[in-house]
Protein backbone atom coordinates (compact mmCIF):
# COMPACT_ATOMS: atom_id res chain seq x y z
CA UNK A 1 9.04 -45.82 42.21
CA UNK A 2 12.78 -45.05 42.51
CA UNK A 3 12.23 -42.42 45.23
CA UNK A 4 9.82 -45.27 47.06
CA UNK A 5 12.68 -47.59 46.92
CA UNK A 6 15.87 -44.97 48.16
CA UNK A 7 13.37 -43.71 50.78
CA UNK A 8 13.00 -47.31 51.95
CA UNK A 9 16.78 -48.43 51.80
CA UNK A 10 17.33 -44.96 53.20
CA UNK A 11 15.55 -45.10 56.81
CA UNK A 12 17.81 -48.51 57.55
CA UNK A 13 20.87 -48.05 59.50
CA UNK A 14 23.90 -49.57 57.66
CA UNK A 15 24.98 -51.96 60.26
CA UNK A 16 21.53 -53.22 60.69
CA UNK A 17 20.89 -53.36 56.24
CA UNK A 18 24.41 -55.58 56.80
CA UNK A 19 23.15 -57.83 59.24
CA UNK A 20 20.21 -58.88 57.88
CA UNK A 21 21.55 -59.17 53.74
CA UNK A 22 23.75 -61.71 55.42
CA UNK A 23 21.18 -63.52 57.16
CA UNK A 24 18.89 -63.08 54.19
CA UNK A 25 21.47 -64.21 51.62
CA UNK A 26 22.81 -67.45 54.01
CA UNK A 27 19.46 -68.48 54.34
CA UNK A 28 18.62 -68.49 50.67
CA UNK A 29 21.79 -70.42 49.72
CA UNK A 30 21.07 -72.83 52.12
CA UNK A 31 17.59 -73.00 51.63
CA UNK A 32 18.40 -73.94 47.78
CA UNK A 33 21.13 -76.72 48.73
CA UNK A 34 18.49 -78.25 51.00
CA UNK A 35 16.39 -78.53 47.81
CA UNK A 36 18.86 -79.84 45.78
CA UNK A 37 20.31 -82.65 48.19
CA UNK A 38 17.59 -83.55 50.16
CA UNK A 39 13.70 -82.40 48.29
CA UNK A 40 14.14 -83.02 44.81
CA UNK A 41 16.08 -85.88 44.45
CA UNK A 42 13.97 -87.57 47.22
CA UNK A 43 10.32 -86.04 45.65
CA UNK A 44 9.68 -84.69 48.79
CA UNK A 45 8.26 -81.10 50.13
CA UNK A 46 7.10 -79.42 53.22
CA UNK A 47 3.82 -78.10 50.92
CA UNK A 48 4.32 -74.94 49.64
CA UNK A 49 5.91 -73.80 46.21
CA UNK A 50 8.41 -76.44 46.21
CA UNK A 51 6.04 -79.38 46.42
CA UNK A 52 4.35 -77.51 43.44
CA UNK A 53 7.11 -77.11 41.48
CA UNK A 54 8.61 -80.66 42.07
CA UNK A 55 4.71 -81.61 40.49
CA UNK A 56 5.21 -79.46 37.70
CA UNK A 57 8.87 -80.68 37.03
CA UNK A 58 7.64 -84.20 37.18
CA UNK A 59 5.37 -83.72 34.14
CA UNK A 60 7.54 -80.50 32.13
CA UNK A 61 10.82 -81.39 32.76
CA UNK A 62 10.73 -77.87 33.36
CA UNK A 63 13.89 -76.41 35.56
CA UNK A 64 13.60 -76.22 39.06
CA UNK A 65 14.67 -73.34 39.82
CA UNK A 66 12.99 -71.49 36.71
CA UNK A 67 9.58 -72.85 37.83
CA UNK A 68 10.13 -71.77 41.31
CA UNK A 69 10.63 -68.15 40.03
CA UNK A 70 7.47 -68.65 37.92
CA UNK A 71 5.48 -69.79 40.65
CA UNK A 72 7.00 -66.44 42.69
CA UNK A 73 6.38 -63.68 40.41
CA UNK A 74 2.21 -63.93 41.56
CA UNK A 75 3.19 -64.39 45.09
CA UNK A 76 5.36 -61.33 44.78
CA UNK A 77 2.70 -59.52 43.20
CA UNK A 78 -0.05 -59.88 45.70
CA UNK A 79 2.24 -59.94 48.35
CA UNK A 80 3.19 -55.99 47.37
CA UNK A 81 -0.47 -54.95 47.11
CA UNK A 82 -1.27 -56.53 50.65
CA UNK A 83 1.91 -56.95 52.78
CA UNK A 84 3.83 -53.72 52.94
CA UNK A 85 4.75 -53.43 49.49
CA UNK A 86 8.00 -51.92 49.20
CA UNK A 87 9.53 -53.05 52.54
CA UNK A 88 7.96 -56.13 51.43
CA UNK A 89 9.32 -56.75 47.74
CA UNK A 90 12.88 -55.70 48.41
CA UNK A 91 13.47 -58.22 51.46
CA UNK A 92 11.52 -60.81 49.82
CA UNK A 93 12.57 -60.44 45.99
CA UNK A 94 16.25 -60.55 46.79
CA UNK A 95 15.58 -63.67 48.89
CA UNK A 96 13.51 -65.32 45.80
CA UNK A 97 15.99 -64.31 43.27
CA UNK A 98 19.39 -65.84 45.50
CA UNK A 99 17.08 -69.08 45.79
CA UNK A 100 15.73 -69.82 42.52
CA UNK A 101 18.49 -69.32 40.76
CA UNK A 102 20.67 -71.03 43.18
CA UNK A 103 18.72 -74.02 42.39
CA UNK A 104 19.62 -74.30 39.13
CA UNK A 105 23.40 -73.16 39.64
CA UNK A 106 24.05 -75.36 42.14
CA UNK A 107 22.35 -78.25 40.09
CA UNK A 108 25.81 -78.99 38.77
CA UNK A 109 27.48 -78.79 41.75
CA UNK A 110 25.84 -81.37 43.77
CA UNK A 111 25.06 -84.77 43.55
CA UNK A 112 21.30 -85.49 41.50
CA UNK A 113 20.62 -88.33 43.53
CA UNK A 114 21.39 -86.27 46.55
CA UNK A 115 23.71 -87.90 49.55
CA UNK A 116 21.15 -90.55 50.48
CA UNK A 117 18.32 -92.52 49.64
CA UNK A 118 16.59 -92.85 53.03
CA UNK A 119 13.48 -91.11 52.75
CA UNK A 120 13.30 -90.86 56.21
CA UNK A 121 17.02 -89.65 56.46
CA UNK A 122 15.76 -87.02 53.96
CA UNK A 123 12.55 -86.23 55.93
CA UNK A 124 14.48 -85.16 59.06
CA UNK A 125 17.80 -83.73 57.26
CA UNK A 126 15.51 -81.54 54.94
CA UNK A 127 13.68 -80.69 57.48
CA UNK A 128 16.13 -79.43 59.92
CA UNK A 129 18.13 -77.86 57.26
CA UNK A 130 15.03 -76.37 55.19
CA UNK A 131 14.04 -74.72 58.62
CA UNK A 132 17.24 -73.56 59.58
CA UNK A 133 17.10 -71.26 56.38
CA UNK A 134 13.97 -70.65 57.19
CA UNK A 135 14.95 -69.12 60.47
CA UNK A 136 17.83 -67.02 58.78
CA UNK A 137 15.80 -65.45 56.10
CA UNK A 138 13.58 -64.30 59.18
CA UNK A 139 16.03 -63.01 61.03
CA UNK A 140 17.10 -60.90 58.51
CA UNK A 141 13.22 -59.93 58.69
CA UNK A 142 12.62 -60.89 55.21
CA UNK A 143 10.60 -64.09 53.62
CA UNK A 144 10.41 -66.69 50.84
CA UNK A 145 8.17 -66.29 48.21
CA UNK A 146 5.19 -69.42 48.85
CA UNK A 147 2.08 -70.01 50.45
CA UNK A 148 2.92 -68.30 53.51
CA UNK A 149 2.01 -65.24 51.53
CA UNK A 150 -1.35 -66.60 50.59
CA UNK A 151 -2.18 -67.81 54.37
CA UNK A 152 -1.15 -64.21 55.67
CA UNK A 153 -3.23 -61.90 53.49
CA UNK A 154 -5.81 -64.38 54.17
CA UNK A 155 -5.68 -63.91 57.70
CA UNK A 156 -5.40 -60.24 57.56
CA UNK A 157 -9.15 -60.38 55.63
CA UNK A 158 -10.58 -62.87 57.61
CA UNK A 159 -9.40 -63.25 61.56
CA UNK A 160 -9.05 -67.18 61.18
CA UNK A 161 -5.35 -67.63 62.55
CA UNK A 162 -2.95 -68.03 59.97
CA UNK A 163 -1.75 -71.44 60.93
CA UNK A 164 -4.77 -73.11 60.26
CA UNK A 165 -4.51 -71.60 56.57
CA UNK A 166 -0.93 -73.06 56.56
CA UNK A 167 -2.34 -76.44 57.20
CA UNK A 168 -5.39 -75.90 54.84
CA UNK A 169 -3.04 -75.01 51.90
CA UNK A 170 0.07 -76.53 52.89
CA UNK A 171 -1.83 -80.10 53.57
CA UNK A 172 -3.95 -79.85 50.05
CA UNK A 173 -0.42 -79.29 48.30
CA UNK A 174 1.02 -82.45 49.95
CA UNK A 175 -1.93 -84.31 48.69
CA UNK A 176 -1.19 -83.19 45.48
CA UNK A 177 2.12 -84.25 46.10
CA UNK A 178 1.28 -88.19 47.36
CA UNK A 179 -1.26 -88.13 43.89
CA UNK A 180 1.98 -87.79 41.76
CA UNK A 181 4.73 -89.40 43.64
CA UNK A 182 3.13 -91.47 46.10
CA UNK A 183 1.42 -91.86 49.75
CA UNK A 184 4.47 -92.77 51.19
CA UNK A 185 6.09 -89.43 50.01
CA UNK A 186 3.04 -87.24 51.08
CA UNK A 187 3.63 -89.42 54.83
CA UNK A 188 7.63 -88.17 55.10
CA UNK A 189 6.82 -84.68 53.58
CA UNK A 190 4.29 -84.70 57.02
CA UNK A 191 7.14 -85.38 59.04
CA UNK A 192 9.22 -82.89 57.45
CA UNK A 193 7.05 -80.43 57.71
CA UNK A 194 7.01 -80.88 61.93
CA UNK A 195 10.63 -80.69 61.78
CA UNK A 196 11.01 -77.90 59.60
CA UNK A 197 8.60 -75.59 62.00
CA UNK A 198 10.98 -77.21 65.26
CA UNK A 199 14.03 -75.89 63.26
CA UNK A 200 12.84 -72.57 62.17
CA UNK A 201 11.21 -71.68 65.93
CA UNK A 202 15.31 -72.95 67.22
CA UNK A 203 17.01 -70.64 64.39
CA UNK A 204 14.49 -67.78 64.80
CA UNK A 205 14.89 -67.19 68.78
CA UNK A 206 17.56 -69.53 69.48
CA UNK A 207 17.49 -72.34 72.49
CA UNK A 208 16.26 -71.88 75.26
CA UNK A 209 18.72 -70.35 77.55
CA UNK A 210 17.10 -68.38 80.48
CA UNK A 211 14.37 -68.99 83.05
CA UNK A 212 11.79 -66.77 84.48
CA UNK A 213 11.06 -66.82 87.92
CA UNK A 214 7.78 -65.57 89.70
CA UNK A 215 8.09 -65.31 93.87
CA UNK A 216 5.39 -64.77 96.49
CA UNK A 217 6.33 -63.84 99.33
CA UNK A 218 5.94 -61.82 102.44
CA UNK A 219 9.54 -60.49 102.97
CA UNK A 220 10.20 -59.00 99.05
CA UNK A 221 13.31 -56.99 100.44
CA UNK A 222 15.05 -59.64 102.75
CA UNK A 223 14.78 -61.67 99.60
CA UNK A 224 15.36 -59.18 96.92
CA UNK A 225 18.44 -58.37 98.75
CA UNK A 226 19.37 -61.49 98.63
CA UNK A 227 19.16 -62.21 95.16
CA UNK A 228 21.02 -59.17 94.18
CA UNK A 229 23.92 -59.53 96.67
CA UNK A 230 24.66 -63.09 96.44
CA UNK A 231 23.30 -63.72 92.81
CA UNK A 232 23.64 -60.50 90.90
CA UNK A 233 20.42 -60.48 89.31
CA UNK A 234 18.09 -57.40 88.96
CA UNK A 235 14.88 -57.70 90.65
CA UNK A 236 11.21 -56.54 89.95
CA UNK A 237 8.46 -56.22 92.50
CA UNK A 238 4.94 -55.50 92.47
CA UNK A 239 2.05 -56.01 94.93
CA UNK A 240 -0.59 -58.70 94.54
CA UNK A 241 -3.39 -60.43 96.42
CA UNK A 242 -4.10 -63.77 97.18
CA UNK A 243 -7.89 -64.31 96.26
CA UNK A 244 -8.41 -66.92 98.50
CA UNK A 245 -7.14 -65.01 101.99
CA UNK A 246 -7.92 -61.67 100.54
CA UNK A 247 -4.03 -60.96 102.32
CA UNK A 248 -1.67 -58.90 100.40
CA UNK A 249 1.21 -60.04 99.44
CA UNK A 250 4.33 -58.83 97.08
CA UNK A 251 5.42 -60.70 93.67
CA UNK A 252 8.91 -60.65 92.79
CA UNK A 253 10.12 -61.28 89.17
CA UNK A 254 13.94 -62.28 87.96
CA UNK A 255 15.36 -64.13 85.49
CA UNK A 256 17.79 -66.59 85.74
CA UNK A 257 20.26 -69.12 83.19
CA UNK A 258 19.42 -73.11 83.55
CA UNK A 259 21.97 -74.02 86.08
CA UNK A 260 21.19 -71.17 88.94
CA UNK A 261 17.84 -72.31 89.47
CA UNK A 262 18.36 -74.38 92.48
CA UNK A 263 20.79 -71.78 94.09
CA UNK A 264 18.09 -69.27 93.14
CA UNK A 265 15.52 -72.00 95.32
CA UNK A 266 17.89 -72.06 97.98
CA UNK A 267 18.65 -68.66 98.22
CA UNK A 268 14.98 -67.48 98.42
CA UNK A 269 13.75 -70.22 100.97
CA UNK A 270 16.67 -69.48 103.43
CA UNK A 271 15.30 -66.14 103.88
CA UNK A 272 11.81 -67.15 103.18
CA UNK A 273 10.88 -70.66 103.30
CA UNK A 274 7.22 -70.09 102.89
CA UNK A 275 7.59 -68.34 99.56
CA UNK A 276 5.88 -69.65 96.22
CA UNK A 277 7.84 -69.83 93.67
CA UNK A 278 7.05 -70.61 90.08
CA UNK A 279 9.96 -71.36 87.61
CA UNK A 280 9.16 -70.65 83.46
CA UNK A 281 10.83 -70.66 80.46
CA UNK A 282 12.25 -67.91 78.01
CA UNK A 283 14.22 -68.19 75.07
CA UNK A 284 16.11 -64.01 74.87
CA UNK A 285 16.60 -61.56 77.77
CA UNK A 286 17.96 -58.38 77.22
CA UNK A 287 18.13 -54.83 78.81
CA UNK A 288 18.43 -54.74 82.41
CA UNK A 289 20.87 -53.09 85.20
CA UNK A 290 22.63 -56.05 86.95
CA UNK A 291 24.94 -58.25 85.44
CA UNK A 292 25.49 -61.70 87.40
CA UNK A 293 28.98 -61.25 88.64
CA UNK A 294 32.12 -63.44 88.05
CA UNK A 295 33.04 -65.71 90.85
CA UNK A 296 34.16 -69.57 91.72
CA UNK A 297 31.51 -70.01 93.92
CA UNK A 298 27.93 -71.16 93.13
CA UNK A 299 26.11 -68.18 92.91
CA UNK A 300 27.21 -66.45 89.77
């Protein structure tokens, strides 16, 4: 088992391993000061193994933080036999262990009541902050020990997406959850759960910061020129066919930040004003030749 482990810890590159035990350790801390300030005190959870353990706490009195270990060591378990096993365990075992006992650490540190009674103020808050975590542990390509475990493995033997195992579970959990604290707790854990998948998508790849742009036209080099002269962008062609004219034509692909779309419009329809051009959405770009270039005018 030992050589398993060194062999695994071995084939990561040291400034990469860094990287992501800070993102994985961030995310855990945070992810147990979200619990203590804004789920527990508040009786409210996304699903999952918190919800659970905030049922079990209500009748055990058990520790928090100790139950969500419990409720981890299974998860752990069948999440080794199914899910990569080593590279599994070690990502997601150092997570579980910095969280759970976090919990109950930082139980004396912060407020029990947490920093406000809204539940509604704790539904979004929670949220944001829960997925925010979320996002870090992911980034440093690791994972909490819950349900998400359950829903994967499940869609590995079966096909059915995993999201709609993530509602399944996660939705009969927050049922469980308005049984023992109330309807109007299972309604705001709802709303936290929305938010929490909106923060962890925003921490995971970030805003969205570039656009993708698609152009038909008939001139590709006038135009491609263009671009790369005046704009400093790196270009892509390749030939297509318009189905309805059963003409040839030549698709250009670039990508672009927010603001330089409409000098990217203008550009292309001053050498071709009969171009189609279809603006998208990305969130990362990377690689590439061209770098836009410094200037004071409009096109950088």
């Amino acid at each position: 088992m030992t050589t398993k482990i060194r062999a695994s810890i071995s084939g990561i590159r040291p400034r990469i391993f860094l990287r992501n035990t800070i993102f994985l350790s961030i995310g855990a801390v945070l992810a147990a000061i979200n619990f203590n300030i804004f789920l527990a005190p508040s009786k409210l959870a996304p699903g999952g193994v918190s919800a659970i353990a905030l049922i079990i706490n209500r009748f055990s009195g058990w520790p928090l933080g100790l139950t969500l270990f419990a409720l981890a060591i299974p998860l752990l378990f069948v999440g080794f036999q199914y899910l990569g096993r080593f590279n599994f365990l070690l990502r997601t075992l150092y997570v579980t262990v910095i969280y759970t006992f976090s919990v109950d650490l930082l139980t004396w540190r912060l407020p029990a009541e947490g920093i406000t009674a809204d539940p509604l103020l704790n539904a979004l808050f929670g949220g944001v902050l829960g997925g925010i975590a979320t996002g870090l542990v992911f980034r440093g390509r690791g994972a909490f020990a819950g349900t998400g475990i359950i829903s994967r493995i499940l869609q590995l033997k079966t096909g059915i997406p995993v999201t709609q195992f993530y509602m399944m579970i996660d939705g009969a959990i927050i049922v469980a959850l308005g049984l023992t604290f109330g309807w109007e707790n299972a309604l705001y854990s709802v709303i936290m759960l929305f938010i929490w998948g909106l923060a962890t998508d925003y921490a995971l790849e970030g805003p969205s910061v570039i656009r993708t742009a698609f152009i038909v036209t008939d001139s590709p080099h006038p135009v491609a020129d263009t671009l790369i002269n005046r704009m400093g962008i790196g270009v892509t062609a390749w030939q297509g066919e318009g189905m309805y004219t059963n003409h040839e034509h030549t698709v250009l692909f670039c990508t672009i930040s927010r603001p330089d779309v409409e000098t990217l419009r203008s550009v292309i329809t001053e050498v071709d004003d009969k171009a189609f051009i279809v603006i998208g959405q990305g969130h990362q770009s990377s690689g590439g030749v061209l770098k836009p270039r410094k200037s004071k005018s409009n096109f950088q």
